[in-house]
C-alpha atoms as a PDB file:
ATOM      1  CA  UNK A   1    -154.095  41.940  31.010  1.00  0.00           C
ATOM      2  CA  UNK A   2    -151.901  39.524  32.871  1.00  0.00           C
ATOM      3  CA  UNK A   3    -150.162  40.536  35.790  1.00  0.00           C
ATOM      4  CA  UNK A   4    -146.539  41.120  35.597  1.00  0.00           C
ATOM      5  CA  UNK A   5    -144.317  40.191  38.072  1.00  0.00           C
ATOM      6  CA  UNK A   6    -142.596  42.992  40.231  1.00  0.00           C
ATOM      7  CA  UNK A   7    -138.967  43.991  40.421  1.00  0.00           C
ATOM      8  CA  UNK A   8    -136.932  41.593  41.999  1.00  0.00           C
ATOM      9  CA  UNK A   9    -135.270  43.167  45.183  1.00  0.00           C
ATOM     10  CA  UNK A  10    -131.429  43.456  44.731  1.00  0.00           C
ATOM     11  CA  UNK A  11    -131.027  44.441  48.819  1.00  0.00           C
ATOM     12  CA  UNK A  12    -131.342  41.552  51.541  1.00  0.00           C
ATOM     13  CA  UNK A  13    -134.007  42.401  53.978  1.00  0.00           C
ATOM     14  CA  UNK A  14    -135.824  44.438  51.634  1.00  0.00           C
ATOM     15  CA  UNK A  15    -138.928  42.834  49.763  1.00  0.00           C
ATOM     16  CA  UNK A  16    -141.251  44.880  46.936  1.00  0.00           C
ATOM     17  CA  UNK A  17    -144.871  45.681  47.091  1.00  0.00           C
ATOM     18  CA  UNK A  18    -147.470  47.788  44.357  1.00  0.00           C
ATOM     19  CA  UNK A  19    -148.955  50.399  46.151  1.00  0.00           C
ATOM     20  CA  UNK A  20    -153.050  50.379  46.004  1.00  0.00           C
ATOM     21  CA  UNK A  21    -155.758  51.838  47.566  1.00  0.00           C
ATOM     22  CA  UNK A  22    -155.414  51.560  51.453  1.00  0.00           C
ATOM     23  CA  UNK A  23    -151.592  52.610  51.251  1.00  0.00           C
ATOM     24  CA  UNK A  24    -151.653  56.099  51.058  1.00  0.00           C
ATOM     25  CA  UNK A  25    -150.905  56.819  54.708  1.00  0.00           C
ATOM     26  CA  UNK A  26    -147.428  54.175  54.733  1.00  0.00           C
ATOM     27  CA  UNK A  27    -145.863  56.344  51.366  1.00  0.00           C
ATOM     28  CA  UNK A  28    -147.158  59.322  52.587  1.00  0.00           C
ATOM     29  CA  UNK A  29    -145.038  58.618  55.962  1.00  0.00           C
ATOM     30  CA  UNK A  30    -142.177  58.000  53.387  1.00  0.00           C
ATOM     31  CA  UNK A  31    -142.863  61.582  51.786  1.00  0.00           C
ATOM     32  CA  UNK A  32    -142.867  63.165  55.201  1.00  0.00           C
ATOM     33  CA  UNK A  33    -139.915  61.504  56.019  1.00  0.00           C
ATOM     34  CA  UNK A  34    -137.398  62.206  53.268  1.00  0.00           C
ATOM     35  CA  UNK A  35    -138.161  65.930  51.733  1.00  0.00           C
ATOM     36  CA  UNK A  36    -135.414  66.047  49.696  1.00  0.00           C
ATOM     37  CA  UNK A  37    -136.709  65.306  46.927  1.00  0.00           C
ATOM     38  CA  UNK A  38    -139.494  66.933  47.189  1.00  0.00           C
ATOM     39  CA  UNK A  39    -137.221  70.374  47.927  1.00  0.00           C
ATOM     40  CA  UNK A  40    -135.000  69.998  44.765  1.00  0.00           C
ATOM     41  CA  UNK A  41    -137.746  69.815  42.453  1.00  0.00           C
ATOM     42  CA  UNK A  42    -140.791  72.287  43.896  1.00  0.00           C
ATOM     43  CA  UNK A  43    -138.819  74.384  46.631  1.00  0.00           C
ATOM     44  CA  UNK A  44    -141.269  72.725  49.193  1.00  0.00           C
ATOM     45  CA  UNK A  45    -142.495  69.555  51.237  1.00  0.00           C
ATOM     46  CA  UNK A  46    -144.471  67.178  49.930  1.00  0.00           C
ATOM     47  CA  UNK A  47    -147.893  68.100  50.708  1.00  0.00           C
ATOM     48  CA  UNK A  48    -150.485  65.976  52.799  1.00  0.00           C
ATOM     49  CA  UNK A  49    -152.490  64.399  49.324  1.00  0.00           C
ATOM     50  CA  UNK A  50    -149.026  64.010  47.242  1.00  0.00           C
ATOM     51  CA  UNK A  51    -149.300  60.193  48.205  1.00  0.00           C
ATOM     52  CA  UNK A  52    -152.432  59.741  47.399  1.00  0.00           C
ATOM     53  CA  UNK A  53    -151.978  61.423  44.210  1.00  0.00           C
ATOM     54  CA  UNK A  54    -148.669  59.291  43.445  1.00  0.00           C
ATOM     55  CA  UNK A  55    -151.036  56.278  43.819  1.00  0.00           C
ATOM     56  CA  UNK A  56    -154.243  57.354  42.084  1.00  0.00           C
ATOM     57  CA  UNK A  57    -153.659  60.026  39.628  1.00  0.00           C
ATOM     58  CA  UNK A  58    -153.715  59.079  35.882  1.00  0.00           C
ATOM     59  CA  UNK A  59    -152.471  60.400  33.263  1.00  0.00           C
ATOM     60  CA  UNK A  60    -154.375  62.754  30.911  1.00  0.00           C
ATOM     61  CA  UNK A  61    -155.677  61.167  27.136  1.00  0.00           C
ATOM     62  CA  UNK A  62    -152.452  63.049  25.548  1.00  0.00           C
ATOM     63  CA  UNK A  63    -150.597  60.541  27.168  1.00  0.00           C
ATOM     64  CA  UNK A  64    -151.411  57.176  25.629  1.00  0.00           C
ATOM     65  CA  UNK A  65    -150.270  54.384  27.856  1.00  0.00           C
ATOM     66  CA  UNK A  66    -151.239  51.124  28.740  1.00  0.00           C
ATOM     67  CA  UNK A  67    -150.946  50.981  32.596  1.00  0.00           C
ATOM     68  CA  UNK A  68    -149.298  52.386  35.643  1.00  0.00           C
ATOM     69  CA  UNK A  69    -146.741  50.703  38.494  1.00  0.00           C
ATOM     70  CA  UNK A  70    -145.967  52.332  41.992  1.00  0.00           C
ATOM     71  CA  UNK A  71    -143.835  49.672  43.216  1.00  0.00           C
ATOM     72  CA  UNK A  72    -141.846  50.069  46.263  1.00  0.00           C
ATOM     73  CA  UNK A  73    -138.816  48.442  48.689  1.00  0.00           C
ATOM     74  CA  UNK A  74    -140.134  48.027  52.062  1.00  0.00           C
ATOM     75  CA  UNK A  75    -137.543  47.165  54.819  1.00  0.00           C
ATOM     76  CA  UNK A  76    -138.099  44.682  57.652  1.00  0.00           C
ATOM     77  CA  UNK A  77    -140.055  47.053  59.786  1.00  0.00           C
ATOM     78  CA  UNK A  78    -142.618  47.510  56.792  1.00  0.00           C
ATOM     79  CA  UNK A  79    -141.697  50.712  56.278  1.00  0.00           C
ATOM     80  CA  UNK A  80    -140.797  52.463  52.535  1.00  0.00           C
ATOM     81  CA  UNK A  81    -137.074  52.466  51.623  1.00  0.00           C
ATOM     82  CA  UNK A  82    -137.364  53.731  47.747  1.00  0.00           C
ATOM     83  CA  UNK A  83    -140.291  54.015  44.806  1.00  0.00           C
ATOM     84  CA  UNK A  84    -140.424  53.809  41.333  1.00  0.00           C
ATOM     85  CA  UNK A  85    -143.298  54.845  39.735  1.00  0.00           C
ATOM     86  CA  UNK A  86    -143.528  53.471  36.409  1.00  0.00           C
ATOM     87  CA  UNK A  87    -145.452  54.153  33.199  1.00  0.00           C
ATOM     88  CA  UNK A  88    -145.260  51.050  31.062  1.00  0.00           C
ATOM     89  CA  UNK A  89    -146.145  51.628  27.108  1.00  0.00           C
ATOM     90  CA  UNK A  90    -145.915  55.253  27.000  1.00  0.00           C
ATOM     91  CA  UNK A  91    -146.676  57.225  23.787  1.00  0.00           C
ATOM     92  CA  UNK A  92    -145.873  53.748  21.943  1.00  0.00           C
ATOM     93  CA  UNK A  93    -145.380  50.110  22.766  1.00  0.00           C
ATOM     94  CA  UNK A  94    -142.330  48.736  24.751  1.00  0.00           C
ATOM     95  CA  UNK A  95    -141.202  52.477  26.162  1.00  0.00           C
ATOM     96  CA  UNK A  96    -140.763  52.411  29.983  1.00  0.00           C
ATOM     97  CA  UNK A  97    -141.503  55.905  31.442  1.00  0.00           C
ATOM     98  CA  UNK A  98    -139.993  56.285  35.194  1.00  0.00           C
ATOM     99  CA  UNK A  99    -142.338  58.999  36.493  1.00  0.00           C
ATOM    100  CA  UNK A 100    -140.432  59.062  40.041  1.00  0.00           C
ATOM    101  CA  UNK A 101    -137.729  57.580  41.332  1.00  0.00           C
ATOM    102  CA  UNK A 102    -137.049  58.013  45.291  1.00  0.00           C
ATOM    103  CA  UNK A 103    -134.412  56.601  47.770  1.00  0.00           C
ATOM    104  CA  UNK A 104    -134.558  56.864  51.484  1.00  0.00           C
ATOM    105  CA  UNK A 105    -131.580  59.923  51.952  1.00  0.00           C
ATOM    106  CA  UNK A 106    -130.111  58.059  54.480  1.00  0.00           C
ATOM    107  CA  UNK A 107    -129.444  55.452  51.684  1.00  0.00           C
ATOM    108  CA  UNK A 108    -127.778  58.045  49.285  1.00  0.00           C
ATOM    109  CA  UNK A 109    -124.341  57.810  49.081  1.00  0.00           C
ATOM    110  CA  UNK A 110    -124.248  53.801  49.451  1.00  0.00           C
ATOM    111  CA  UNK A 111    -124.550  52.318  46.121  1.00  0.00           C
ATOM    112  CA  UNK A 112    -128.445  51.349  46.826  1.00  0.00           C
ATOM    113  CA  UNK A 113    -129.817  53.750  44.423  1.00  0.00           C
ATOM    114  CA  UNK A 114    -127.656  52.075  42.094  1.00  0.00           C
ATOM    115  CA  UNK A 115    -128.856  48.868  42.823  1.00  0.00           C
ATOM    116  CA  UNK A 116    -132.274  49.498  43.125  1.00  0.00           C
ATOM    117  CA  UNK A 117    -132.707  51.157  39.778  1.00  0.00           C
ATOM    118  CA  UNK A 118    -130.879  48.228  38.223  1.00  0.00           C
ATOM    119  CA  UNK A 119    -133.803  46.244  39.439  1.00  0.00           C
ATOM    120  CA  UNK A 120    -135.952  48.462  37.888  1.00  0.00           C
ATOM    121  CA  UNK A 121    -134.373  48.658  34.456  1.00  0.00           C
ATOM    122  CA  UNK A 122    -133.823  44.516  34.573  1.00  0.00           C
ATOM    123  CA  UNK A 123    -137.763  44.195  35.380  1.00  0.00           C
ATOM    124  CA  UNK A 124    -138.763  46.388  32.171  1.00  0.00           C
ATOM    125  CA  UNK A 125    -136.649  44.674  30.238  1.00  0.00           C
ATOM    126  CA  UNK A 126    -137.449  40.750  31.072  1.00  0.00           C
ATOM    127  CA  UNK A 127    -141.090  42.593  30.706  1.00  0.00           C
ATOM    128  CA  UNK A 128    -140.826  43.526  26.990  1.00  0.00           C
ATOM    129  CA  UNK A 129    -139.363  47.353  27.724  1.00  0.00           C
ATOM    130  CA  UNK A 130    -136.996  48.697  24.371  1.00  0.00           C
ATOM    131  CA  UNK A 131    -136.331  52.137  25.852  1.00  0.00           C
ATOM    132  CA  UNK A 132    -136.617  53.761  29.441  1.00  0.00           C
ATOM    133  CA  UNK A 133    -137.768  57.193  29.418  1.00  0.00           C
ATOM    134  CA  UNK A 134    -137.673  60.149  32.327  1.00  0.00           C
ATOM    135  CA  UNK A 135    -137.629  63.493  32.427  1.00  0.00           C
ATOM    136  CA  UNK A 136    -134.915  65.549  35.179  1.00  0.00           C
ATOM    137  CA  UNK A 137    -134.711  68.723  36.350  1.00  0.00           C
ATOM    138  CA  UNK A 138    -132.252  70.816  35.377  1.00  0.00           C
ATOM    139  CA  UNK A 139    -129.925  71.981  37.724  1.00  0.00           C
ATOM    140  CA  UNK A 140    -131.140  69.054  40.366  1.00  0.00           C
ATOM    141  CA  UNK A 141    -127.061  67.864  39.865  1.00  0.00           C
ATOM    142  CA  UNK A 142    -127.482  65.041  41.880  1.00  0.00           C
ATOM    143  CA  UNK A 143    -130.266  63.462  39.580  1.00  0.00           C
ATOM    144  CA  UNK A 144    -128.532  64.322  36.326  1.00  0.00           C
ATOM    145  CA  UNK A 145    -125.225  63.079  37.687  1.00  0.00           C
ATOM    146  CA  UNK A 146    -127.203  59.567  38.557  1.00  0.00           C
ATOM    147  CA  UNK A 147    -129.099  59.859  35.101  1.00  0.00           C
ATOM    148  CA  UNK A 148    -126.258  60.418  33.350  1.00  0.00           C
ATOM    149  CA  UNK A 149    -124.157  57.370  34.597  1.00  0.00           C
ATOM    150  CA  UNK A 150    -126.716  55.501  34.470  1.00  0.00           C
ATOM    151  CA  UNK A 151    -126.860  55.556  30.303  1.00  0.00           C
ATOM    152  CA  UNK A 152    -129.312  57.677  29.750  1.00  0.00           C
ATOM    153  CA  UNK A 153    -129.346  60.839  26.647  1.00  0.00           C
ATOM    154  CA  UNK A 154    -131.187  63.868  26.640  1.00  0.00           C
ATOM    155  CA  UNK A 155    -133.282  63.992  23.183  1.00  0.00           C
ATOM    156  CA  UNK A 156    -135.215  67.585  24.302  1.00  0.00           C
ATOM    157  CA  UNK A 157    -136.089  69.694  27.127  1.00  0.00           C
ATOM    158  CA  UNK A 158    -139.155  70.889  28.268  1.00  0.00           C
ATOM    159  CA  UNK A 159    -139.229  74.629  29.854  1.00  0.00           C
ATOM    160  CA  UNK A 160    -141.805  76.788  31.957  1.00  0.00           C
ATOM    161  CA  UNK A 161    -142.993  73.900  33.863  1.00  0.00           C
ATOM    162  CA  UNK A 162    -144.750  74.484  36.380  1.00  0.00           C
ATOM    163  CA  UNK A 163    -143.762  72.657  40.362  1.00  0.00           C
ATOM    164  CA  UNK A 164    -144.790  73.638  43.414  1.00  0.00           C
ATOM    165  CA  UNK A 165    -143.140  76.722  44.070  1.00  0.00           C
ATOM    166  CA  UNK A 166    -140.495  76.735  41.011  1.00  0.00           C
ATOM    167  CA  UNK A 167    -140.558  76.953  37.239  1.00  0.00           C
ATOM    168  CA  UNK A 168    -138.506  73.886  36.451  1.00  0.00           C
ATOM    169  CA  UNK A 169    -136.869  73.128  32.866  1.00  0.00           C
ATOM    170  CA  UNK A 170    -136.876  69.604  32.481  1.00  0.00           C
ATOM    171  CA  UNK A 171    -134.556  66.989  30.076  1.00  0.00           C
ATOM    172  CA  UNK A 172    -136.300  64.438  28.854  1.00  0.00           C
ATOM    173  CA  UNK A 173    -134.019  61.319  28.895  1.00  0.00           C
ATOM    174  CA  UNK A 174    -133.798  58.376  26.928  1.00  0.00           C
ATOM    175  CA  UNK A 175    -131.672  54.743  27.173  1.00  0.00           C
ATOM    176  CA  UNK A 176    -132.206  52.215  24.629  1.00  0.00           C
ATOM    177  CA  UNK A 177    -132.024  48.388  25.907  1.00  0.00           C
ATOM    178  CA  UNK A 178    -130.099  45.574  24.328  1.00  0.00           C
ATOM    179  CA  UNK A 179    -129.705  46.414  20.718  1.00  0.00           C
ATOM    180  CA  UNK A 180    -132.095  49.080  20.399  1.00  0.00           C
ATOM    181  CA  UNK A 181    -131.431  52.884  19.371  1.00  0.00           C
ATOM    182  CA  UNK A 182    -131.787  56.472  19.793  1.00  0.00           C
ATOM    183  CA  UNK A 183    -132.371  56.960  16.484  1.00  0.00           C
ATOM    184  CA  UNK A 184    -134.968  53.985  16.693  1.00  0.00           C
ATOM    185  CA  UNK A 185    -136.761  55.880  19.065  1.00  0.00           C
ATOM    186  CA  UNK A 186    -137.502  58.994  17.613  1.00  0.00           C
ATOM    187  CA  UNK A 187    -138.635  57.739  14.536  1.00  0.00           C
ATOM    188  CA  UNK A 188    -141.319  56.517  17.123  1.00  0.00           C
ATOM    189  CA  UNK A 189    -142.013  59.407  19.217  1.00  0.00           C
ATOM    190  CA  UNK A 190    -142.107  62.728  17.287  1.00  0.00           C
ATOM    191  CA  UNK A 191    -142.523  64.736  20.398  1.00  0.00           C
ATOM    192  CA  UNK A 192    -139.512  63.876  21.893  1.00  0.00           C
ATOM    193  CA  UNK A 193    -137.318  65.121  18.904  1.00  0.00           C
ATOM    194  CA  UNK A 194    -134.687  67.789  19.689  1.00  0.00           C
ATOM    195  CA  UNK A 195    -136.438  69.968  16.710  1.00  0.00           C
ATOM    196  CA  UNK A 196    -139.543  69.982  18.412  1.00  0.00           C
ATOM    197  CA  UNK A 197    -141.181  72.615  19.934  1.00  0.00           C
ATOM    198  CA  UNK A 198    -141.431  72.696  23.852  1.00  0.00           C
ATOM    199  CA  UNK A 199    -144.195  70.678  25.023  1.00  0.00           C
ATOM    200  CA  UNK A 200    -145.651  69.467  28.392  1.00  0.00           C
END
């Protein structure tokens, strides 16, 4: 498969990477540093393997994709500023999953999240993406605020999932790019229907 190019950095002084072995221990200092998120969605830290799990863990055969990205901003000292982890082709061809998405919390609040995402959205599309998918937690306001302004729909929600320490209820979020649809979408991916049962 040929390589595609990463996202484009929006920020000056910040330059992208794609995380690989030997780079567990510089996004696991990233983890440590910025709990937040980590808090709002399990009710705990990020644990000591959660980096090396971001980098290495696939996804099971119920989720047909065609490869994962874990891309992220590095500032001038080398060190992590934000991640995207990205599933490219999930369920069906030309649907962008964004597994996690993660800015530095000294950076909230500035318009980088903003910024950076747009990167991230631009660099699906040039690649071929239709749709972007994620999934939220509920009641995590700040993240369905973002989500929200950002032009994405719910379609479903998923409920009794298990995360860390909570039982979450998650949306699962679409946004169709350039002159694609909603609609469009479904018709592709039955599970994400709004009649659909809950499923994980």
């Amino acid at each position: 498969m040929p390589t595609i190019a990463l996202p484009v950095s929006p920020i000056d002084g910040l330059h992208t990477i794609e995380f690989g072995a030997g780079d567990e221990p510089l996004l696991q200092r990233f983890f440590d540093a910025n709990p937040f998120y980590f808090l709002a969605i399990t009710g705990e830290p990020a644990g000591p393997t959660d980096a090396h799990e971001g980098i290495h863990d696939q996804l099971p055969p119920s989720f047909p994709h065609t490869r994962k990205r874990v891309v992220g901003y590095l500032g001038a000292d080398g060190e992590v500023v934000a991640l995207a982890n990205v599933i490219v082709d999930l369920f069906v061809a030309d649907v962008w999953h964004i597994g996690t998405f993660i800015v530095a919390t000294a950076r909230h609040g500035s318009g980088d999240a903003q910024l950076l995402y747009r990167s991230v959205e631009d660099w699906a599309r040039a690649n071929g993406a239709r749709w972007m998918r994620l999934n939220v937690v509920v009641g995590h306001v700040r993240a369905e605020r973002f989500w929200w302004s950002r032009g994405y729909m719910q379609t479903s929600d998923r409920k009794g999932i298990v995360m860390g320490k909570r039982t979450n209820t998650l949306r699962v979020m679409i946004k169709p790019l350039a002159d694609n649809t909603l609609d469009a979408y479904l018709a592709l991916v039955e599970r994400d229907r709004p009649e659909q049962p809950t499923a994980r």
